[in-house]
Protein backbone atom coordinates (compact mmCIF):
# COMPACT_ATOMS: atom_id res chain seq x y z
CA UNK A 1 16.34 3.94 4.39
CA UNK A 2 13.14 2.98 2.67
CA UNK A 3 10.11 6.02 2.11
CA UNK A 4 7.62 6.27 4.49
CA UNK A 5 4.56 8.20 3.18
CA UNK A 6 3.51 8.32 7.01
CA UNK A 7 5.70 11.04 7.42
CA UNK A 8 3.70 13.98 5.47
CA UNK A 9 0.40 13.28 7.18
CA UNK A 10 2.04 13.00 11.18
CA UNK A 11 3.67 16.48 10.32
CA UNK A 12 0.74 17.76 9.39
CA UNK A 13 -1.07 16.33 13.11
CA UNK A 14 1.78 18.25 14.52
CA UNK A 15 2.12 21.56 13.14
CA UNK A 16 -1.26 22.34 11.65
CA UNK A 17 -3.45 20.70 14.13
CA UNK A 18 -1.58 20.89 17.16
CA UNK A 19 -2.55 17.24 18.81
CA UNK A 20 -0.13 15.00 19.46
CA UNK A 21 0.34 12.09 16.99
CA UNK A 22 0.06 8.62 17.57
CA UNK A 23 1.84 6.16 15.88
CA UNK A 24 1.31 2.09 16.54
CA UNK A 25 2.26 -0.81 14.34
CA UNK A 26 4.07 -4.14 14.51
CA UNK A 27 7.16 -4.94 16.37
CA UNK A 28 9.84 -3.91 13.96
CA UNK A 29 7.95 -2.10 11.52
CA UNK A 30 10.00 1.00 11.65
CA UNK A 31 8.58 3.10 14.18
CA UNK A 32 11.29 4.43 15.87
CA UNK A 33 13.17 5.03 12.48
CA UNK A 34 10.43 7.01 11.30
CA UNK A 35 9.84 8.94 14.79
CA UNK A 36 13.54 10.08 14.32
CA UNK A 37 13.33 10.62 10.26
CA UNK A 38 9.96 13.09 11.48
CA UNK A 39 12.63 14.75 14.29
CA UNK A 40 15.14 15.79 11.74
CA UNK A 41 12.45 18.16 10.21
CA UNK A 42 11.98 19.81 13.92
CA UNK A 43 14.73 21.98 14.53
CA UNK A 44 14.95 21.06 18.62
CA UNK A 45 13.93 17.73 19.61
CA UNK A 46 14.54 14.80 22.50
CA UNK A 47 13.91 11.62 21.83
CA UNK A 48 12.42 9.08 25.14
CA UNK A 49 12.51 5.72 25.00
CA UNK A 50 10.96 3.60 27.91
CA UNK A 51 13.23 0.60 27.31
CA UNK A 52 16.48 2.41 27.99
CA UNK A 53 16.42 2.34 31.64
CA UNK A 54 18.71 5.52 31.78
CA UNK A 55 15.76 7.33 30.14
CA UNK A 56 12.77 5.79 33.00
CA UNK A 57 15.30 6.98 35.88
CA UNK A 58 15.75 10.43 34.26
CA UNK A 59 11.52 10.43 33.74
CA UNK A 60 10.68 9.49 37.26
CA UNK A 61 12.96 11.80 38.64
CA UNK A 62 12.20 14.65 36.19
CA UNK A 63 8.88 13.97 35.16
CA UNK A 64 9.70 17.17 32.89
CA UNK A 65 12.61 16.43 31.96
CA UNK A 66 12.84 17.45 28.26
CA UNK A 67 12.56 20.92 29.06
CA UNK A 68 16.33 21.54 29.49
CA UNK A 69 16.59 20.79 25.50
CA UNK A 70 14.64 23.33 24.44
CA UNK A 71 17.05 25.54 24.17
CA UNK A 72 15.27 28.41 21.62
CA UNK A 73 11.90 29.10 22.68
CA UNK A 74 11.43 30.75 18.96
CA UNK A 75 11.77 27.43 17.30
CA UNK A 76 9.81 24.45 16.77
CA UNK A 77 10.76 21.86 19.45
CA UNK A 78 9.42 17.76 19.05
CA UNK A 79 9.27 15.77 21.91
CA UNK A 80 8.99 11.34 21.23
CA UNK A 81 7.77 9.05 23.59
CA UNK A 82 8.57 6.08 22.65
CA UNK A 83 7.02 2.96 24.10
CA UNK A 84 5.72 5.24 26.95
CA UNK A 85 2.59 2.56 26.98
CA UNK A 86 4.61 0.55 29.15
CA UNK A 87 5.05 3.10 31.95
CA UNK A 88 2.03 2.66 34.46
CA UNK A 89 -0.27 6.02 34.30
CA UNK A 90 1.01 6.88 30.83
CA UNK A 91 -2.20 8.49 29.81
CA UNK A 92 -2.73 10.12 32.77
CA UNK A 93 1.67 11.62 32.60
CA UNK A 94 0.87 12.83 28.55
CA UNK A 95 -2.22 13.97 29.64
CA UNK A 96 -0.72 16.40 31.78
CA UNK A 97 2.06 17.08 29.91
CA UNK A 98 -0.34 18.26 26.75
CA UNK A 99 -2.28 20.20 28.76
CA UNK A 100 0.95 21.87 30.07
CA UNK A 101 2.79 22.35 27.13
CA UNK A 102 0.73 22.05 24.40
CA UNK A 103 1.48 25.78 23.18
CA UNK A 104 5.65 24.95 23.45
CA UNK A 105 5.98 21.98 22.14
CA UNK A 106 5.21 19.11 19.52
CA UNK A 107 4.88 15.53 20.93
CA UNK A 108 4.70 12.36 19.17
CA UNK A 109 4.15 8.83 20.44
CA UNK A 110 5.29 5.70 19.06
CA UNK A 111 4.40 2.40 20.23
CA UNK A 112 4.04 -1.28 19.58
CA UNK A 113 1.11 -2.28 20.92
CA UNK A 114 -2.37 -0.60 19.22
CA UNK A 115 -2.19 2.59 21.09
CA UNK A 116 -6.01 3.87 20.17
CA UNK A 117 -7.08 0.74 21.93
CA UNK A 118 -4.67 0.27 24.48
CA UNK A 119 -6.51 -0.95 27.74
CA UNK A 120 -3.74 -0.28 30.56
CA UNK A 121 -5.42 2.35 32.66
CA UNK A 122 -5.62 6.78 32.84
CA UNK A 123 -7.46 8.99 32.19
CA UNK A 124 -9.01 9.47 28.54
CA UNK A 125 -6.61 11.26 26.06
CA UNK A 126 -9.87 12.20 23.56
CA UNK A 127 -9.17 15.61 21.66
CA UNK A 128 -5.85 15.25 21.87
CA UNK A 129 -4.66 13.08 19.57
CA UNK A 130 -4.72 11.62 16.04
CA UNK A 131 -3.59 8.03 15.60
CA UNK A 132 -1.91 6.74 12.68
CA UNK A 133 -0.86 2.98 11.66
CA UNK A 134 2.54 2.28 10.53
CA UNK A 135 2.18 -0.89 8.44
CA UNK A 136 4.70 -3.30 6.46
CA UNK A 137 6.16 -1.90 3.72
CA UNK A 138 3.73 -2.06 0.57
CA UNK A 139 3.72 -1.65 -3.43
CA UNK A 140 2.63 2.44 -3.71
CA UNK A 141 5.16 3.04 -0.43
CA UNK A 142 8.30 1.48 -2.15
CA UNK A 143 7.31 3.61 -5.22
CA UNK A 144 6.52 6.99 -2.58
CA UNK A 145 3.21 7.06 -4.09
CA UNK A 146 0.74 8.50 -1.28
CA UNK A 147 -2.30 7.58 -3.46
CA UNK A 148 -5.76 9.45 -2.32
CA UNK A 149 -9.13 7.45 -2.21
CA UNK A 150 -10.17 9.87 -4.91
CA UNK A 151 -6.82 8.85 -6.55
CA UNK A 152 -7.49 5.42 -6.34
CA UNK A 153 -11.17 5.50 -7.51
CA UNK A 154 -9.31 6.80 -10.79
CA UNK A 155 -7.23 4.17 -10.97
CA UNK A 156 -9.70 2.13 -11.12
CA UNK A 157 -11.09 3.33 -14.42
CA UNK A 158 -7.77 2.69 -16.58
CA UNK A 159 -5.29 0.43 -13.82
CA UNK A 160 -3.14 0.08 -17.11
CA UNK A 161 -1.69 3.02 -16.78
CA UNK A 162 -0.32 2.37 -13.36
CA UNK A 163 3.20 1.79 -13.30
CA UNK A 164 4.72 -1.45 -12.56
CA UNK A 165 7.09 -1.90 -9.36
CA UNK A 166 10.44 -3.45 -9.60
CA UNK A 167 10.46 -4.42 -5.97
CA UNK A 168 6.98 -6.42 -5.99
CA UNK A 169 9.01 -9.63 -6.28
CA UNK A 170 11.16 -9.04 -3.34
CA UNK A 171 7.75 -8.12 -1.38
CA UNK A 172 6.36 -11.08 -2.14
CA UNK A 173 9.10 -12.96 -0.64
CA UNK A 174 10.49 -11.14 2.17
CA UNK A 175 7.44 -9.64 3.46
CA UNK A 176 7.34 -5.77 4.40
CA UNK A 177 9.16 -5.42 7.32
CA UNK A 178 12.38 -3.25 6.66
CA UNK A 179 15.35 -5.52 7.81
CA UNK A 180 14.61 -8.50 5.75
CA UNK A 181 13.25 -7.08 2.65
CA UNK A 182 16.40 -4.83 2.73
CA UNK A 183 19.10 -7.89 3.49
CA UNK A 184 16.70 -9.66 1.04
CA UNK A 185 18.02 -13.58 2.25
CA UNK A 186 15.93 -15.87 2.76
CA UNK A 187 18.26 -17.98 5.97
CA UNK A 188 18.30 -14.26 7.46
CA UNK A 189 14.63 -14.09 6.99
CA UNK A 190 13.64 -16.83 8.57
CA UNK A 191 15.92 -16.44 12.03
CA UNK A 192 14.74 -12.97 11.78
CA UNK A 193 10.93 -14.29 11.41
CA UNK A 194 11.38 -17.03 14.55
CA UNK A 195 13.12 -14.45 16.47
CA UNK A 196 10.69 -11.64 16.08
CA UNK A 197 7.80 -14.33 17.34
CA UNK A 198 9.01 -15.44 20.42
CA UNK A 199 10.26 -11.57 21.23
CA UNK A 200 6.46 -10.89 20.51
CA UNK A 201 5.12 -13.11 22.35
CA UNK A 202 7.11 -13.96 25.09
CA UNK A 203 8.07 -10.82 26.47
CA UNK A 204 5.58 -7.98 24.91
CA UNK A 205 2.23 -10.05 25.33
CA UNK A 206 3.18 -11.78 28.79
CA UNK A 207 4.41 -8.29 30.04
CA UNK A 208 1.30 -5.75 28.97
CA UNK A 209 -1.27 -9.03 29.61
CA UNK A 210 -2.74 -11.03 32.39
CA UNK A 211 -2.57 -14.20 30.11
CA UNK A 212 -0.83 -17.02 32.12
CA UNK A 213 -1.02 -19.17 29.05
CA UNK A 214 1.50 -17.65 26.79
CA UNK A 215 2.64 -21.12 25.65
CA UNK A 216 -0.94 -21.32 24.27
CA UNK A 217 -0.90 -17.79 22.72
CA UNK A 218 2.31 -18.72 21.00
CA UNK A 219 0.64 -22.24 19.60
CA UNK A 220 -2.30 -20.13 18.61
CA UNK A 221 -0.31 -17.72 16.78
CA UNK A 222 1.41 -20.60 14.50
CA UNK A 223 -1.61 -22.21 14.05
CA UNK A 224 -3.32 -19.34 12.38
CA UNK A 225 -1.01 -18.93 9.02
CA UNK A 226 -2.55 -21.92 8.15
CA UNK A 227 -6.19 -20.58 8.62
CA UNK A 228 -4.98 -17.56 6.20
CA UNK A 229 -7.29 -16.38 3.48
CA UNK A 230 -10.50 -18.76 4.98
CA UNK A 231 -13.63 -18.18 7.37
CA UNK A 232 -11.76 -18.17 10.97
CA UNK A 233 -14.20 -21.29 12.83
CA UNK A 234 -13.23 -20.39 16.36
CA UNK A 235 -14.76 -23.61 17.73
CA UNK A 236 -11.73 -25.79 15.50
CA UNK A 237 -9.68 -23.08 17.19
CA UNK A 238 -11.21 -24.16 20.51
CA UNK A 239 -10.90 -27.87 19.77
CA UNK A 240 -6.80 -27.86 18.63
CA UNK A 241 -6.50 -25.96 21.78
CA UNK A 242 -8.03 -27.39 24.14
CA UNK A 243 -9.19 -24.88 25.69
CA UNK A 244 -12.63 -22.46 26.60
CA UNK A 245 -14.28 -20.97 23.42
CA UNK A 246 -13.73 -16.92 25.53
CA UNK A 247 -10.35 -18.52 26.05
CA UNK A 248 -9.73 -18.14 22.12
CA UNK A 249 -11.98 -15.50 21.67
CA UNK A 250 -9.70 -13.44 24.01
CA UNK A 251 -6.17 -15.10 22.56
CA UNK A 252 -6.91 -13.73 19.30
CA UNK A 253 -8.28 -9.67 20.59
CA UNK A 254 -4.70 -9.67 21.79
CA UNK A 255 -2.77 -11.20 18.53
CA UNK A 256 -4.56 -8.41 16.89
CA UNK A 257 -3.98 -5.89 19.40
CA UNK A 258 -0.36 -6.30 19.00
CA UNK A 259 -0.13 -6.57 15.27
CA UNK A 260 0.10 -10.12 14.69
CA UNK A 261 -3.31 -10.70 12.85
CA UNK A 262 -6.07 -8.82 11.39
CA UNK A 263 -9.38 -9.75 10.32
CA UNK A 264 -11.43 -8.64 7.36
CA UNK A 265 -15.35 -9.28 8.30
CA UNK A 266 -18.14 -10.61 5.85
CA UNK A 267 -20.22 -8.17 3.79
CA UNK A 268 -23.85 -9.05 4.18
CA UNK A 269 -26.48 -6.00 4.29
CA UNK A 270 -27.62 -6.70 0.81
CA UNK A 271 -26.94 -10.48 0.11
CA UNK A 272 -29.42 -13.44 0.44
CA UNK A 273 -28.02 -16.55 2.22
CA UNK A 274 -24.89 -14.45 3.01
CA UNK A 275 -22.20 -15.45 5.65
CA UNK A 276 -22.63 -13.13 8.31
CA UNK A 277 -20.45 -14.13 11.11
CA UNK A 278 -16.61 -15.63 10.45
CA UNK A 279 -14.47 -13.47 9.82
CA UNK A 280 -10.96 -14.15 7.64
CA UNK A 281 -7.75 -14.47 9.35
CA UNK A 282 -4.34 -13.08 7.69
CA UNK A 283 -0.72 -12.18 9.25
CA UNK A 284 1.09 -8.62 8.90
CA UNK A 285 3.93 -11.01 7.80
CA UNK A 286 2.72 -12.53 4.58
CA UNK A 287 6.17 -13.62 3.89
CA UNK A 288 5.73 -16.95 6.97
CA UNK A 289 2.99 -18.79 4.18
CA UNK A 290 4.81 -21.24 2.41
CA UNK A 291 1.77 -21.85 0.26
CA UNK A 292 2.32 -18.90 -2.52
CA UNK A 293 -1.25 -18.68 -3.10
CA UNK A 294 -1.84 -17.98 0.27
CA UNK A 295 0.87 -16.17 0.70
CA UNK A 296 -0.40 -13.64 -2.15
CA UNK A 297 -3.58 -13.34 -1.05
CA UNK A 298 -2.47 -12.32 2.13
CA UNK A 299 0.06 -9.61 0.72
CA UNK A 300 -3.12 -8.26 -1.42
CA UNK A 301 -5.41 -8.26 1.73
CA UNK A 302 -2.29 -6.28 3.86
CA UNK A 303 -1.99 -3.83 1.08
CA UNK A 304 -6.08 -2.98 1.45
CA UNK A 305 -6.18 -3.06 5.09
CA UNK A 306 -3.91 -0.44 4.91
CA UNK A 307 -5.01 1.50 2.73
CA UNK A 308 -8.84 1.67 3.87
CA UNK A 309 -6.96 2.44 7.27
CA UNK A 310 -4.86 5.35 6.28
CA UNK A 311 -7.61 6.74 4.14
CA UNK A 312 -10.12 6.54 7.12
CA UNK A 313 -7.52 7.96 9.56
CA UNK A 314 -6.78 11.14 7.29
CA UNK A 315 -10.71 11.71 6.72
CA UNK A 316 -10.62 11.23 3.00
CA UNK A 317 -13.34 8.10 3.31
CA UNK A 318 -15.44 6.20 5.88
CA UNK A 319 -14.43 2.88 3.74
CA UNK A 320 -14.35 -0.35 5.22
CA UNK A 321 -12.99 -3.34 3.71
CA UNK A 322 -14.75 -6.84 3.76
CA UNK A 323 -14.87 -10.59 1.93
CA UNK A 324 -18.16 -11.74 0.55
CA UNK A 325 -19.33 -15.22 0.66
CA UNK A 326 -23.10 -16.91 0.53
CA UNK A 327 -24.19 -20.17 1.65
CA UNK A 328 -23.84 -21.81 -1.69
CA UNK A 329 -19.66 -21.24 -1.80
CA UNK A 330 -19.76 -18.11 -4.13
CA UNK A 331 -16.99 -16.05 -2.74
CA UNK A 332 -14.95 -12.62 -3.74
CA UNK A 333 -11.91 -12.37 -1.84
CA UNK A 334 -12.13 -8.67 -0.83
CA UNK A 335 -14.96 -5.68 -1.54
CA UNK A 336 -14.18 -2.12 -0.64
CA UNK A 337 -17.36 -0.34 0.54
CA UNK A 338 -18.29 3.20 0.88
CA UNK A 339 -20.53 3.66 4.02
CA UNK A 340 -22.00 0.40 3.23
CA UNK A 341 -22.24 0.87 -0.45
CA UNK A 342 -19.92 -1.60 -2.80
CA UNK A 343 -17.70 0.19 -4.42
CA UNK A 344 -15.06 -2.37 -5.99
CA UNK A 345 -14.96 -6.12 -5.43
CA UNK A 346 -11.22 -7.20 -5.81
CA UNK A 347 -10.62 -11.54 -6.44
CA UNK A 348 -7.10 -12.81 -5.43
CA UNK A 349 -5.79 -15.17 -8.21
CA UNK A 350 -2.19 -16.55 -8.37
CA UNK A 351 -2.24 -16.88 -12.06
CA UNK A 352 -5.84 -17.92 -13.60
CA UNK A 353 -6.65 -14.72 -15.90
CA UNK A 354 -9.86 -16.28 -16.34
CA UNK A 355 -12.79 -13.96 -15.04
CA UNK A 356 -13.83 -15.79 -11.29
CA UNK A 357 -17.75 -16.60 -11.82
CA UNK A 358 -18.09 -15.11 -8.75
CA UNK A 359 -16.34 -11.77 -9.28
CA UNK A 360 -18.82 -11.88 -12.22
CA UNK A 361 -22.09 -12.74 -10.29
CA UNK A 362 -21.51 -10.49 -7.33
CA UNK A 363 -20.42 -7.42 -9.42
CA UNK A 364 -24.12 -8.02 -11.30
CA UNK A 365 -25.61 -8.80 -8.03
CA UNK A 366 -24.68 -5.94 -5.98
CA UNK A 367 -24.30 -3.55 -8.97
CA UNK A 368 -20.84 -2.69 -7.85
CA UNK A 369 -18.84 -0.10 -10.30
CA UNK A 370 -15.41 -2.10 -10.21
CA UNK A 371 -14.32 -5.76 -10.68
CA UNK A 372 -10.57 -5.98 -10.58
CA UNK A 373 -9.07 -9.83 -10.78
CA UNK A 374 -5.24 -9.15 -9.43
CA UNK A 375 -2.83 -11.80 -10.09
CA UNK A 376 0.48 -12.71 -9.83
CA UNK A 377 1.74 -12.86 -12.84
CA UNK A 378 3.80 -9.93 -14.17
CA UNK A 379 2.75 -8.25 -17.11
CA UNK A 380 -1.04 -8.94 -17.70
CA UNK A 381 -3.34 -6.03 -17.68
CA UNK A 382 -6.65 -6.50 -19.30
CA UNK A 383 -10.45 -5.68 -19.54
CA UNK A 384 -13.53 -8.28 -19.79
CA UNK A 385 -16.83 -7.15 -20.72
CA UNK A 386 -19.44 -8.15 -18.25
CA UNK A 387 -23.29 -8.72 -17.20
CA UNK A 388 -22.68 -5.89 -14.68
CA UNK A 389 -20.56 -3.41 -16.82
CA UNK A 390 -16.61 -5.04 -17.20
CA UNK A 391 -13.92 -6.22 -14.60
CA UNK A 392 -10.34 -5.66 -15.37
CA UNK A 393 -7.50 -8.53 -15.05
CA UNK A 394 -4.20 -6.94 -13.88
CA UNK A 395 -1.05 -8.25 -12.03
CA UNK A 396 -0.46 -7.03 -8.53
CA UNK A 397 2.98 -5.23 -9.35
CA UNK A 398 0.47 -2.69 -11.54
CA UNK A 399 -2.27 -2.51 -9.20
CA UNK A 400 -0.77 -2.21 -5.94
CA UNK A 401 1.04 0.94 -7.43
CA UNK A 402 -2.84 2.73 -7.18
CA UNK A 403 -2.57 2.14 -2.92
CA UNK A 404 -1.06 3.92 -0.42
């Protein structure tokens, strides 16, 4: 079983603040593994899953059914609900069951679809809950690092003393999802990869949406790997399509709702001629690119994304994570900013440990403190005096060691 630094953080939800914990992430990310790694340190718990149709009859006819496990009322006892988006009402049903039992028991909720944005009716669940992202498997996770943003600002200064990861190559080619990076084969990988898709799409889309389309969501969602890592134009979108610009608009809320696709937006409050509209497209599965520079920058942009979300969700930062770009082609792959302020501008390379010009110019432009070029390449880790101050050149198996 691989570490999940998840677990620490949901406990603490749990015991200390006594909400309920929310967990959402990709199909086959390792949610329900972790929900039941997180019951073994509760000394009474039942586990619920939705799509065991034993456990819906038992609900409906019991909507407290879990009571008859709690067997000590002196110990801790953990209730999961897992999947319970799909049951009609399910805010409403934890709702009351919160409000009942808040002072008995611990509940956490695990689901596929993005459960903090989850549109499928109820009554508002606000104070009584944190949510949490599970994401793929990542560099600092492998290595059960649980890096803190103020841990990762000191990185920054000397990344050289980060510690390289022996599994960064198998990341790199298996993706982060647990199954195939464990069987590590590529055949397996990709039946697993086409199987996991339609699975998706077919039956977890079509069932929670009122898209008739699905053949088009599907198309859309193999169109976009090719789209990774550039400005998202959602009128080409529109045009391969054939369908309404909302149309598109609407395909993709939904492929990110469900953990297919995220975007990183354009940094622009302080830039002449900036882009200020496209967005970037890349996949939770860097692993489908075939193109390997693609295919990194999308593992690097994964690795930020969730670390600006995990540091955000445990209130250590309100840090956002963006691309920058002006009209004349200048472009840094990634910038970390601190309420709005640039705090380190991070350039994607494959192997070029030649400073980017623009990594250069926009570090003396914005005045940002860090300019990290991550490549590839094992075993290069260096520093490059600059206009603005100096920018470091380090692989990713070093670097990705200072992220969550």
């Amino acid at each position: 079983m691989f570490p999940r630094t998840l677990v620490a953080p949901v406990l603490e939800i749990l015991r200390d603040f006594r909400k309920m914990a929310f967990i959402s992430g990709p199909r086959q990310v390792g949610k329900t593994t972790l929900a039941k790694k997180i019951g073994d340190c509760f000394p009474q718990r039942r586990y619920f899953n939705w799509d065991i149709p034993a456990h819906q009859s038992e609900l409906r006819v019991d909507p407290a059914f879990f009571e008859k496990d709690r067997r000590d009322p002196r110990r801790d006892f953990l209730v999961i609900f897992d999947e319970i988006h799909k049951l009609r009402g399910w805010k409403n049903y934890l709702k009351g069951v919160f409000d009942q039992f808040e002072a008995e028991m611990a509940i956490l909720v695990t689901g596929s679809g993005r459960l903090d944005l989850f549109q499928k009716g109820g009554d508002s669940l606000l104070g009584r809950y944190f949510h949490l992202p599970l994401y793929p498997l990542t560099v600092g996770e492998l290595q059960e690092r649980s890096s803190s943003w103020q841990e990762f600002l000191r990185a920054l200064e000397a990344p050289g003393d980060l510690p390289a990861c022996p599994h960064y190559e198998a990341l790199f080619r298996f993706g982060g999802f647990p199954e195939p990076l464990k069987r590590a084969q590529i055949g397996f990988y990709r039946r697993w990869s086409e199987e996991r898709r339609k699975l998706l799409v077919r039956e977890d889309i079509r069932d929670a949406t009122a898209i008739r389309q699905i053949s088009g969501v599907e198309t859309l969602s193999r169109l976009l790997p090719e789209r990774v890592g550039a400005p998202l134009s959602l009128n080409s979108l529109r045009e391969d399509l054939q369908v309404a610009f909302d149309t598109v608009k609407d395909w993709l809320a939904v492929l990110e709702q469900f953990y297919v696709i995220f975007r990183i937006p354009p940094f622009a409050p302080s830039i002449k001629r900036a882009i200020r509209k496209e967005a970037k497209v890349y996949s939770y599965d860097w692993a489908e690119l075939a193109d390997e520079g693609r295919r990194f920058e999308n593992l690097l942009a994964l690795h930020l994304k969730k670390a600006v979300a995990l540091w955000r969700a445990m209130g250590q930062a309100e840090v956002t994570l963006h691309y920058l770009r002006d009209l004349e082609k200048r472009e840094v792959d990634f910038l970390i900013a601190d309420r709005n302020r640039p705090i380190c501008l991070i350039e994607s390379k494959l192997h070029d440990q030649t400073l980017a010009k623009s990594l250069v110019h926009f570090q003396e432009a914005l005045h940002v403190p860090f300019g990290i070029q991550v490549i590839h390449t094992p075993g290069v880790c260096f520093r490059r005096k600059t206009e603005g101050g100096y920018a470091w050149v380090v692989s990713a198996d070093r670097f990705l060691s200072a992220l969550p």
